[in-house]
N, C-alpha and C. Protein backbone atom coordinates (compact mmCIF):
# COMPACT_ATOMS: atom_id res chain seq x y z
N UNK A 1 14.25 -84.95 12.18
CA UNK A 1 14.23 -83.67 11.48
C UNK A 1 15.49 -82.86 11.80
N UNK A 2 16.16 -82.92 13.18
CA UNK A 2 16.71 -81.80 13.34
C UNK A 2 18.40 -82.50 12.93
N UNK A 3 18.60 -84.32 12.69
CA UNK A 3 19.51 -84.36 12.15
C UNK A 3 19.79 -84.03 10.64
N UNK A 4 18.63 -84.11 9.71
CA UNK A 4 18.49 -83.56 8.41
C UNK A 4 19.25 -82.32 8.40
N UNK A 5 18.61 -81.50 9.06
CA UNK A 5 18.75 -80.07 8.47
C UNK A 5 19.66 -79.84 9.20
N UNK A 6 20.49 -80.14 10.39
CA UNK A 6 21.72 -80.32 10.59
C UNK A 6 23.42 -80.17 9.35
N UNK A 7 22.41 -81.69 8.51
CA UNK A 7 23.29 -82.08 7.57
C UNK A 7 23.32 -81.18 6.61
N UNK A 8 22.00 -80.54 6.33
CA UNK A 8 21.92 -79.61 5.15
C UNK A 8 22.97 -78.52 5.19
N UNK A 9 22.54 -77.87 6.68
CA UNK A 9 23.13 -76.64 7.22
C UNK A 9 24.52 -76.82 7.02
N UNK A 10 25.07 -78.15 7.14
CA UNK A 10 26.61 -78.14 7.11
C UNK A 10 27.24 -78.64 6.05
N UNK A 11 26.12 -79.59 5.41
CA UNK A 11 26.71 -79.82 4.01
C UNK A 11 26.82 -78.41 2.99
N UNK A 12 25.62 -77.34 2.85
CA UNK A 12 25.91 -75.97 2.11
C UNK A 12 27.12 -75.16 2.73
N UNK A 13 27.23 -75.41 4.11
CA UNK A 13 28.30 -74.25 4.84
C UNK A 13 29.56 -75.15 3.61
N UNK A 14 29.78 -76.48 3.69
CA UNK A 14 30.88 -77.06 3.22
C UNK A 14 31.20 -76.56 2.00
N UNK A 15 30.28 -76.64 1.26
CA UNK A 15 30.22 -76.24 -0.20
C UNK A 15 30.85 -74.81 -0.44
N UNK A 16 30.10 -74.00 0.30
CA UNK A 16 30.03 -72.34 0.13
C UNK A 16 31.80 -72.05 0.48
N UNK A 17 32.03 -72.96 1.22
CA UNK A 17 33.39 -72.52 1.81
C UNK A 17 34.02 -73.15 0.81
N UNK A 18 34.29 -74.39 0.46
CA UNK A 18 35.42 -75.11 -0.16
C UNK A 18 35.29 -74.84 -1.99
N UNK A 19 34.10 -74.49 -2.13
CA UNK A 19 34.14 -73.98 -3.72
C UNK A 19 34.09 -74.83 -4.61
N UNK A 20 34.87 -75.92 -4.45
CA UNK A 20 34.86 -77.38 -5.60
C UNK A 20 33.80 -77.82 -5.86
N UNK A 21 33.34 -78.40 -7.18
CA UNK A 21 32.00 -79.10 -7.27
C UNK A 21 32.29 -80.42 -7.57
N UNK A 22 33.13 -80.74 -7.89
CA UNK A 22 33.46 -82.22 -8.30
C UNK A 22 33.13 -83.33 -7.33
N UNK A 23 33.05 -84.64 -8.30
CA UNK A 23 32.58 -85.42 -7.41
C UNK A 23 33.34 -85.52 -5.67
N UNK A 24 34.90 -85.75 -6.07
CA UNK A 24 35.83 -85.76 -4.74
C UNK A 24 35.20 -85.19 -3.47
N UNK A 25 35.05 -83.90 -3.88
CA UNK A 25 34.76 -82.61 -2.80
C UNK A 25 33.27 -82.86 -1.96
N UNK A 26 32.07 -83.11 -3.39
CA UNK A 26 30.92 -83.29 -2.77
C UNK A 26 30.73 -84.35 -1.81
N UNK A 27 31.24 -85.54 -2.60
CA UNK A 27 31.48 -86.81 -1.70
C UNK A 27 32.00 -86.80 -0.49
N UNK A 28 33.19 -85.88 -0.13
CA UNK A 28 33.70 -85.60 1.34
C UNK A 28 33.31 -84.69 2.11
N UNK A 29 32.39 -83.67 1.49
CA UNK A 29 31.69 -82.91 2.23
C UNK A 29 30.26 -83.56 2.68
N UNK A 30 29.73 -84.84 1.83
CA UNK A 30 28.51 -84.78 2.64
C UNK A 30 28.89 -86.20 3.36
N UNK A 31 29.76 -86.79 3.41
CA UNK A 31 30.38 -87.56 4.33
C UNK A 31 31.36 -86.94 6.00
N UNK A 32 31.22 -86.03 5.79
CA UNK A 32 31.73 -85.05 6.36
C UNK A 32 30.65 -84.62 7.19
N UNK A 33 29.82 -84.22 6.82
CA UNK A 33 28.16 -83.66 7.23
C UNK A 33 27.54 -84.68 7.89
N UNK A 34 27.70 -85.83 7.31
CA UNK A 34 26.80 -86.56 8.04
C UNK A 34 27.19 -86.89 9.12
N UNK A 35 28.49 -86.74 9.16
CA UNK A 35 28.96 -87.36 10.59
C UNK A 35 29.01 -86.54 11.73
N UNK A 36 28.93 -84.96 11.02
CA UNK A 36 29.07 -84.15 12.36
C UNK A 36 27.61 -83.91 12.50
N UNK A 37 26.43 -84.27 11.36
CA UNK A 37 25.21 -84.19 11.89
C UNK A 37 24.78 -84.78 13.29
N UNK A 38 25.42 -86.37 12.90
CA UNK A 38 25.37 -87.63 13.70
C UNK A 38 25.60 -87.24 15.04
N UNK A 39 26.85 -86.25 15.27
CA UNK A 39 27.56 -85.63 16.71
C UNK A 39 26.77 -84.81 17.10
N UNK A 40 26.11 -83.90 16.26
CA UNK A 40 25.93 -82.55 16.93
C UNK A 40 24.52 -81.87 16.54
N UNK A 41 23.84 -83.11 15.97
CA UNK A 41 22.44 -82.46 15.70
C UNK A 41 21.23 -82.65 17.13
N UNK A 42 21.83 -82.34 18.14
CA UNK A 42 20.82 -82.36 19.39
C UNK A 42 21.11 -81.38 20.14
N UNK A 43 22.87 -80.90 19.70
CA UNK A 43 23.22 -79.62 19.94
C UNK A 43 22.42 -78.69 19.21
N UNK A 44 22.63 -78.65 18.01
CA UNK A 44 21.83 -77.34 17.27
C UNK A 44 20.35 -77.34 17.16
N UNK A 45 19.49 -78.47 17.57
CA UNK A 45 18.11 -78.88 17.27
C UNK A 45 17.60 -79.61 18.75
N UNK A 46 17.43 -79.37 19.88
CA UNK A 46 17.51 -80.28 21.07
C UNK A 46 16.23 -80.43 20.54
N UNK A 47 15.77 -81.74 21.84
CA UNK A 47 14.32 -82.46 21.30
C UNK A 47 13.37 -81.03 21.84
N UNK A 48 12.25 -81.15 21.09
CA UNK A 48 11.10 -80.31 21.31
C UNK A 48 11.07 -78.91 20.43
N UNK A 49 12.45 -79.03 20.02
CA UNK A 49 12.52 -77.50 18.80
C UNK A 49 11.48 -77.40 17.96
N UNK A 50 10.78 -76.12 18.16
CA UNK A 50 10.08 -75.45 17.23
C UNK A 50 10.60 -74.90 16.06
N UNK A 51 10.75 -75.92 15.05
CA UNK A 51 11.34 -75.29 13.84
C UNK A 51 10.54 -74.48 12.92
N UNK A 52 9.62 -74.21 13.06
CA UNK A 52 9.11 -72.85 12.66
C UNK A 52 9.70 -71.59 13.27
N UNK A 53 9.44 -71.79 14.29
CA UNK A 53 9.91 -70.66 15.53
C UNK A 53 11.87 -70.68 15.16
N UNK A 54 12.52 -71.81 14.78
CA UNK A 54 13.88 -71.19 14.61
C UNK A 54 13.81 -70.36 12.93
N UNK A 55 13.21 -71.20 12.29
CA UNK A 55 13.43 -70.54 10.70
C UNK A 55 12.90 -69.17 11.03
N UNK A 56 12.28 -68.41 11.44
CA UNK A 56 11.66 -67.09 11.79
C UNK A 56 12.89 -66.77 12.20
N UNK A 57 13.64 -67.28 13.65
CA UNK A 57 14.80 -66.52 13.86
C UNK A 57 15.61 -66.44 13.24
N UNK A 58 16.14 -67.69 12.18
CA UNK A 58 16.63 -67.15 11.39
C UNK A 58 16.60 -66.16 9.81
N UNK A 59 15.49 -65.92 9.88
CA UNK A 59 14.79 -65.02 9.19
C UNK A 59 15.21 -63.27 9.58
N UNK A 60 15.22 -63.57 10.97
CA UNK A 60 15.02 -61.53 11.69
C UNK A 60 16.70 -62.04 11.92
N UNK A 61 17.22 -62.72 11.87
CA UNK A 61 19.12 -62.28 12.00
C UNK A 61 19.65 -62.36 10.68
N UNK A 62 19.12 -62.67 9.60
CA UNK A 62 19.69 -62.38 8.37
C UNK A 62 19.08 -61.07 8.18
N UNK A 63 18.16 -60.62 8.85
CA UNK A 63 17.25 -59.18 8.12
C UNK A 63 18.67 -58.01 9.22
N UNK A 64 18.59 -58.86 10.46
CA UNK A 64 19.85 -58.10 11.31
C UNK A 64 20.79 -57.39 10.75
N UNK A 65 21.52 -58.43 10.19
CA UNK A 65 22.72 -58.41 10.05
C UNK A 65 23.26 -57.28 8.88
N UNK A 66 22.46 -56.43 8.07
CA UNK A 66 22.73 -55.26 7.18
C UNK A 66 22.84 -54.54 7.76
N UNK A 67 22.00 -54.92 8.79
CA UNK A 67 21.72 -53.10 10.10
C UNK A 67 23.00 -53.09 11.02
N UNK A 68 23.84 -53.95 11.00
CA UNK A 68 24.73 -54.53 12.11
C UNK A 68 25.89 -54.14 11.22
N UNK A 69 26.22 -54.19 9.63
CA UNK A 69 26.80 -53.83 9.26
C UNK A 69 27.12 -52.47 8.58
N UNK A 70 25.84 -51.43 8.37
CA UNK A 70 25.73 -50.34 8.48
C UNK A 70 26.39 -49.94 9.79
N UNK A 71 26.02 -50.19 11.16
CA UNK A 71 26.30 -49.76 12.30
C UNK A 71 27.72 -50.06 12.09
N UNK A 72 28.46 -50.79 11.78
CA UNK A 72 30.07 -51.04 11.87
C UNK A 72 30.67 -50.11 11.36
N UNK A 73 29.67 -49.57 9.77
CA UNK A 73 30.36 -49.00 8.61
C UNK A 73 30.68 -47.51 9.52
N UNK A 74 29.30 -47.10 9.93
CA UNK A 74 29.49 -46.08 10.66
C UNK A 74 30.39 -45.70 11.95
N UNK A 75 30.50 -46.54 12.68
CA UNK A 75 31.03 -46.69 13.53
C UNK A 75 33.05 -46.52 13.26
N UNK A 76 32.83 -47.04 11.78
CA UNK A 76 34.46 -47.09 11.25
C UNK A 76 34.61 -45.42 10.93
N UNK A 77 33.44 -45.10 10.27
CA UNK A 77 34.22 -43.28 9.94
C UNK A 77 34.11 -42.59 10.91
N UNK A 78 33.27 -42.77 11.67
CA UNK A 78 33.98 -41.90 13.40
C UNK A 78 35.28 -42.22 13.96
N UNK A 79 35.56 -43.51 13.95
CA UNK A 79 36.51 -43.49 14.12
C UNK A 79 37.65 -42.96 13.56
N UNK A 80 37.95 -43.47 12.31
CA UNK A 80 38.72 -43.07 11.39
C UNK A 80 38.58 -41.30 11.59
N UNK A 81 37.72 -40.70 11.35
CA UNK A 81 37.58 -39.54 11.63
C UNK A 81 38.37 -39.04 13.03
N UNK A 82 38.21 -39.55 13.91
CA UNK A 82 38.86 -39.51 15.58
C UNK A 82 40.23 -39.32 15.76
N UNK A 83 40.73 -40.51 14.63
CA UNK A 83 42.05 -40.87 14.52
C UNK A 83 42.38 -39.57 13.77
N UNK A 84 42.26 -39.17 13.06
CA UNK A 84 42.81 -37.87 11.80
C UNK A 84 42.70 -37.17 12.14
N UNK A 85 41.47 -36.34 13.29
CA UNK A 85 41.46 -34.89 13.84
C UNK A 85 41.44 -35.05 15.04
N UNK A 86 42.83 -34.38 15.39
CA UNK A 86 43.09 -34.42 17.05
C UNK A 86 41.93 -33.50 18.00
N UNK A 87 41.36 -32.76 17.19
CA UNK A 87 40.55 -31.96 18.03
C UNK A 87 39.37 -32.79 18.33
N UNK A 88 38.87 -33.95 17.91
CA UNK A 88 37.82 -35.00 18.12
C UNK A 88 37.95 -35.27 19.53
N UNK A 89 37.24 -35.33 20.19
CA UNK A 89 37.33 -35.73 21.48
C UNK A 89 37.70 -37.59 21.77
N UNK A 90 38.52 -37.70 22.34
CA UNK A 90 38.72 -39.81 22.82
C UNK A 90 37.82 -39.78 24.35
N UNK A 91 37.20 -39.93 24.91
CA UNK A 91 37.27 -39.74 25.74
C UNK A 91 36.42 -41.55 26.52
N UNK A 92 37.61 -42.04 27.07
CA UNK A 92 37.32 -43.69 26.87
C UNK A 92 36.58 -43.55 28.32
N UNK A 93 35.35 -44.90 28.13
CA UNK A 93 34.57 -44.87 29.56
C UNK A 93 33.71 -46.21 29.21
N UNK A 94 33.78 -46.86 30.71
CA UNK A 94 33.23 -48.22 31.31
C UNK A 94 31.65 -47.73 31.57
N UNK A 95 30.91 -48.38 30.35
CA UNK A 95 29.36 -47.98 30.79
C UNK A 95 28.91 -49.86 31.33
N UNK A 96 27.91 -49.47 32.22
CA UNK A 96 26.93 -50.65 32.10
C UNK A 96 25.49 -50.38 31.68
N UNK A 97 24.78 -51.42 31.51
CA UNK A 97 23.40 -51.50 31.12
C UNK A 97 22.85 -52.56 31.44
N UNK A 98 21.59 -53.02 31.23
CA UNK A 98 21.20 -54.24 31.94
C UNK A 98 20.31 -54.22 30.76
N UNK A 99 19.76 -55.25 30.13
CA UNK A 99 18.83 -55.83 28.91
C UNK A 99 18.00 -56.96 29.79
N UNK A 100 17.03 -57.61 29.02
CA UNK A 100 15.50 -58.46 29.12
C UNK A 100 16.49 -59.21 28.20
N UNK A 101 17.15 -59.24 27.28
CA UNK A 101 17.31 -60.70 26.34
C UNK A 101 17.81 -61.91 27.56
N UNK A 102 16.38 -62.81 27.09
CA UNK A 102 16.56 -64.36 28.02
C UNK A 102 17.49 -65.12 27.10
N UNK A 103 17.81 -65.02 26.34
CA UNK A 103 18.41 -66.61 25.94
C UNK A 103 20.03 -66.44 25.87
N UNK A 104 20.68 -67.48 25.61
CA UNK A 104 22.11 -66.94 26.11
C UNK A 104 22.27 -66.86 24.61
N UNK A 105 22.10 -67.12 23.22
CA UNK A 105 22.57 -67.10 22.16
C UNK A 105 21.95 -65.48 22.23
N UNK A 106 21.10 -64.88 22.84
CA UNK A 106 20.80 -63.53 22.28
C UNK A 106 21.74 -62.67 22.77
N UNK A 107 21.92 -62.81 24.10
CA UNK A 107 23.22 -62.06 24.61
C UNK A 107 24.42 -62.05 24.29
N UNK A 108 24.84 -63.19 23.77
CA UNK A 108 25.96 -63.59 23.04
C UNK A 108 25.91 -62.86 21.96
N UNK A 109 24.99 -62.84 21.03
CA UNK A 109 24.76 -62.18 20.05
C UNK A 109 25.12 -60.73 19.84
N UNK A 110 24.55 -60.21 20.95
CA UNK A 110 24.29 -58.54 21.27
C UNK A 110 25.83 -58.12 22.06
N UNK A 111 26.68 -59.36 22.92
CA UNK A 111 27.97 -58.90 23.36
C UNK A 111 29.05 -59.04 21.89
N UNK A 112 28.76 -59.75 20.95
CA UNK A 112 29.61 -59.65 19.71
C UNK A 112 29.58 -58.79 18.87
N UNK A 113 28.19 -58.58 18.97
CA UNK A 113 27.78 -57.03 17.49
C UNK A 113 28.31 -55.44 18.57
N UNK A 114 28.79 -55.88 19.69
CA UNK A 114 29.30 -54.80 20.65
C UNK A 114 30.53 -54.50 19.96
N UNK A 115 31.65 -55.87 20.11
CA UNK A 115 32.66 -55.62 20.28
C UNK A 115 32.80 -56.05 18.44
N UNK A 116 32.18 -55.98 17.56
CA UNK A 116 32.38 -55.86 15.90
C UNK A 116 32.31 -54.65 16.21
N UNK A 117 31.79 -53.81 16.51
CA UNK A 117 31.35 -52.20 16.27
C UNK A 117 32.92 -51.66 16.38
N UNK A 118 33.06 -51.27 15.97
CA UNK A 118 34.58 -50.30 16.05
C UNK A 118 34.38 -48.78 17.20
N UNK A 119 35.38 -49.05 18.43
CA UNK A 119 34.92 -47.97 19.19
C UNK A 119 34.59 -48.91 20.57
N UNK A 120 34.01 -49.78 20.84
CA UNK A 120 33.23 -50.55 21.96
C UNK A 120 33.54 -51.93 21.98
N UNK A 121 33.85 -52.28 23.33
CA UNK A 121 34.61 -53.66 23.18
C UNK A 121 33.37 -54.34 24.39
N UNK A 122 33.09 -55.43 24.50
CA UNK A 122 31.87 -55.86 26.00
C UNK A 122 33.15 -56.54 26.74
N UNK A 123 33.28 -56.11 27.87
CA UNK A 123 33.90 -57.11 28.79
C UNK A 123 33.45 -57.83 29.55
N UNK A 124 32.52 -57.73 30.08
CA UNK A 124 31.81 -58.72 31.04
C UNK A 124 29.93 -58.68 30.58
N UNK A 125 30.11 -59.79 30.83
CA UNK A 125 28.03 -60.07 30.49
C UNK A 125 27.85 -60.85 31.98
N UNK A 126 26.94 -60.77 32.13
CA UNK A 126 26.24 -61.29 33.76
C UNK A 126 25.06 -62.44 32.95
N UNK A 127 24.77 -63.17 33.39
CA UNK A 127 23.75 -64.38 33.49
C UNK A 127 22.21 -63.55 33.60
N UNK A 128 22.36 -62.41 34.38
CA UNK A 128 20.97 -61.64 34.92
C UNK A 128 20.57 -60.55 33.33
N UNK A 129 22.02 -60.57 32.39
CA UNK A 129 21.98 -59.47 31.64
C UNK A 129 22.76 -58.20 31.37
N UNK A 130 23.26 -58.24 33.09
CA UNK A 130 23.92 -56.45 32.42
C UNK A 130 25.35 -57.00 32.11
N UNK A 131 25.45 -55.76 30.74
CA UNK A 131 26.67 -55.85 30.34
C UNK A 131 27.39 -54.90 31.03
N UNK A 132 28.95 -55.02 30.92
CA UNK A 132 30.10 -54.36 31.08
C UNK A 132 30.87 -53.59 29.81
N UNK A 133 30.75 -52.47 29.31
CA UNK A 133 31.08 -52.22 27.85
C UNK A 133 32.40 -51.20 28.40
N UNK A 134 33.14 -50.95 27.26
CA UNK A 134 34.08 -50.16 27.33
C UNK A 134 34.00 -49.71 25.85
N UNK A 135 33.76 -47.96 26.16
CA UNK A 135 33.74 -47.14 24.83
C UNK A 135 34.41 -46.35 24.52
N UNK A 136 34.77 -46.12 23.20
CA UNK A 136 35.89 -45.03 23.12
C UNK A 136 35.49 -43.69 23.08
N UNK A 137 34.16 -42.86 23.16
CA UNK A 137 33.71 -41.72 23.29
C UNK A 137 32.55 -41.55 24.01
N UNK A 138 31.84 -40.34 24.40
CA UNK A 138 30.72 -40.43 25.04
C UNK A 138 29.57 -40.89 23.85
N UNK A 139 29.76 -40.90 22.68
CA UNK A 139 29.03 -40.26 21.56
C UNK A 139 28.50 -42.27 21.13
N UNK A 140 29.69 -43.25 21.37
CA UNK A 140 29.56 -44.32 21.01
C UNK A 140 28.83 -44.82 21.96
N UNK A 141 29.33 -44.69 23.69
CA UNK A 141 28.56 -44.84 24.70
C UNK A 141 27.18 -44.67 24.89
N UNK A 142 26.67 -43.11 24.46
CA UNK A 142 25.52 -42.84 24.39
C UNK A 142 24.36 -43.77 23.10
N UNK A 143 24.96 -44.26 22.39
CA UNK A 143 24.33 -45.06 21.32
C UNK A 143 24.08 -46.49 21.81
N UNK A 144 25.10 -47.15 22.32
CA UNK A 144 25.02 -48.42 23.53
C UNK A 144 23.47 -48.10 24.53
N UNK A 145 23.42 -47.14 24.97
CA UNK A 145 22.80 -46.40 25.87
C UNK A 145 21.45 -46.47 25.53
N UNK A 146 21.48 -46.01 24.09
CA UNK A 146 20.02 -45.63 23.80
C UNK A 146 18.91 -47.50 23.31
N UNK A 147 19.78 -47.99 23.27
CA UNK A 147 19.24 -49.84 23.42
C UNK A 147 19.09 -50.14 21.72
N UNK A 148 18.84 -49.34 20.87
CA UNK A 148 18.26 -49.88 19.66
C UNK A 148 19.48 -51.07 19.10
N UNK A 149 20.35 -51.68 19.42
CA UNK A 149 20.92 -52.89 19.21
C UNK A 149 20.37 -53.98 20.17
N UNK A 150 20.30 -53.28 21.31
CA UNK A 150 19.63 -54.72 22.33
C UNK A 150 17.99 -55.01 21.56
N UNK A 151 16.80 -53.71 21.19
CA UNK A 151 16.13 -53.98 20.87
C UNK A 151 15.82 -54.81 19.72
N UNK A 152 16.96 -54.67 18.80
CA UNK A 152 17.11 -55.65 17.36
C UNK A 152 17.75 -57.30 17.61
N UNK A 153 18.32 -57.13 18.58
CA UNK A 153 18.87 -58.45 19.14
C UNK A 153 17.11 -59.06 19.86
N UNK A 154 16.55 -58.40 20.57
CA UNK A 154 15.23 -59.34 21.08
C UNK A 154 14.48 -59.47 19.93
N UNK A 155 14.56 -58.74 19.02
CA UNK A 155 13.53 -59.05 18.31
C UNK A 155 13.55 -60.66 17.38
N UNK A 156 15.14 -60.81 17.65
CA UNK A 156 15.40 -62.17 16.59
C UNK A 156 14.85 -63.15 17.50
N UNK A 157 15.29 -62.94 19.03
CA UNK A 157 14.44 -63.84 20.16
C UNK A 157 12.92 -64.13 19.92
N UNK A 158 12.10 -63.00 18.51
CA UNK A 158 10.75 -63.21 18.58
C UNK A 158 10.04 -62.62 19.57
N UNK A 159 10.86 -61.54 19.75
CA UNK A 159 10.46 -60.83 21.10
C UNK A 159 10.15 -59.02 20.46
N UNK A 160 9.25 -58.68 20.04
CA UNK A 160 9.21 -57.15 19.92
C UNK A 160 9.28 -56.72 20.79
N UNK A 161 10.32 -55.05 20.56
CA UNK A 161 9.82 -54.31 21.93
C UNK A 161 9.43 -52.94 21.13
C-alpha cells in the first residue's frame, strides 16, 4: 500500500509541476515515480502506518495552511507598515517557549511556519521542544507567545488542545 500511494503522490506532484500531458512526459514521469516509489516508499509510509490516521493529517494541514497564509499576509503589512513609519517601534528580541508537539515532522512544521511569517525567524529547536525564536517586535513576539500556531500545528498531529 504505502509503495502505491507513494507512486501516486509523486506521479501527481510530477504532473502538477511539469504541465505536459503527452505521452513523452507521462511515460517519464510515471517511470520516474516508480522508481523513487521503489527507494523511498518506507521512508514516507514505514511498516505499521495508519493510513487513515495519515489521510486525516493530511486533511488538518491542507485545512492549516490558509490560516498559515493569512498569518504571513498579516504579518507582511506590519511589517511593511514598520518599514514606512519610523515612529513604529523595531524592537528585535530572542524569545523562547517550550511546546507538547511529539513528532519531529510537527516541530519541523511549526519551526518553518515561524520563520515563513515575516518578522520571526526559529533558530534553534531542542529534541525536548523549546524553541529559540528571534522577533522583530514585542507585538510579533507576543503572538509566538500566545501558542495558537503551536496549537494548530498539534492539532494536524491529531492532537486537540
Amino acid at each position: 500500500m504505502g509503495f502505491i500511494l507513494t507512486a501516486i503522490i509523486t506521479f501527481t506532484f510530477w504532473i502538477l509541476l511539469s504541465g505536459f500531458f503527452d505521452a513523452f512526459h507521462i511515460i517519464t514521469g510515471m517511470t520516474s515515480s516508480l522508481l523513487v516509489a521503489a527507494f523511498s516508499h518506507r521512508i514516507m509510509f514505514p511498516r505499521g502506518t495508519d493510513f487513515i490516521l495519515e489521510f486525516k493529517r493530511l486533511g488538518r494541514f491542507l485545512l492549516y495552511i490558509p490560516w498559515l497564509m493569512l498569518e504571513i499576509l498579516k504579518a507582511n503589512i506590519d511589517l511593511v507598515y514598520r518599514t514606512l513609519h519610523p515612529s513604529m517601534p523595531i524592537d528585535p528580541r530572542i524569545i523562547k517557549f517550550r511546546t507538547d508537539i511529539k513528532e519531529d515532522m510537527g516541530r519541523t512544521t511549526l519551526a518553518n511556519s515561524i520563520t515563513l511569517t515575516p518578522g520571526t525567524v526559529t533558530l534553534y529547536v531542542t529534541e525536548d521542544g523549546e524553541f529559540t525564536v528571534h522577533a522583530i517586535s514585542k507585538k510579533a513576539a507576543d503572538g509566538l507567545l500566545a501558542g495558537e500556531m503551536a496549537r494548530r500545528v498539534k492539532r494536524i498531529e491529531g492532537r486537540d488542545v
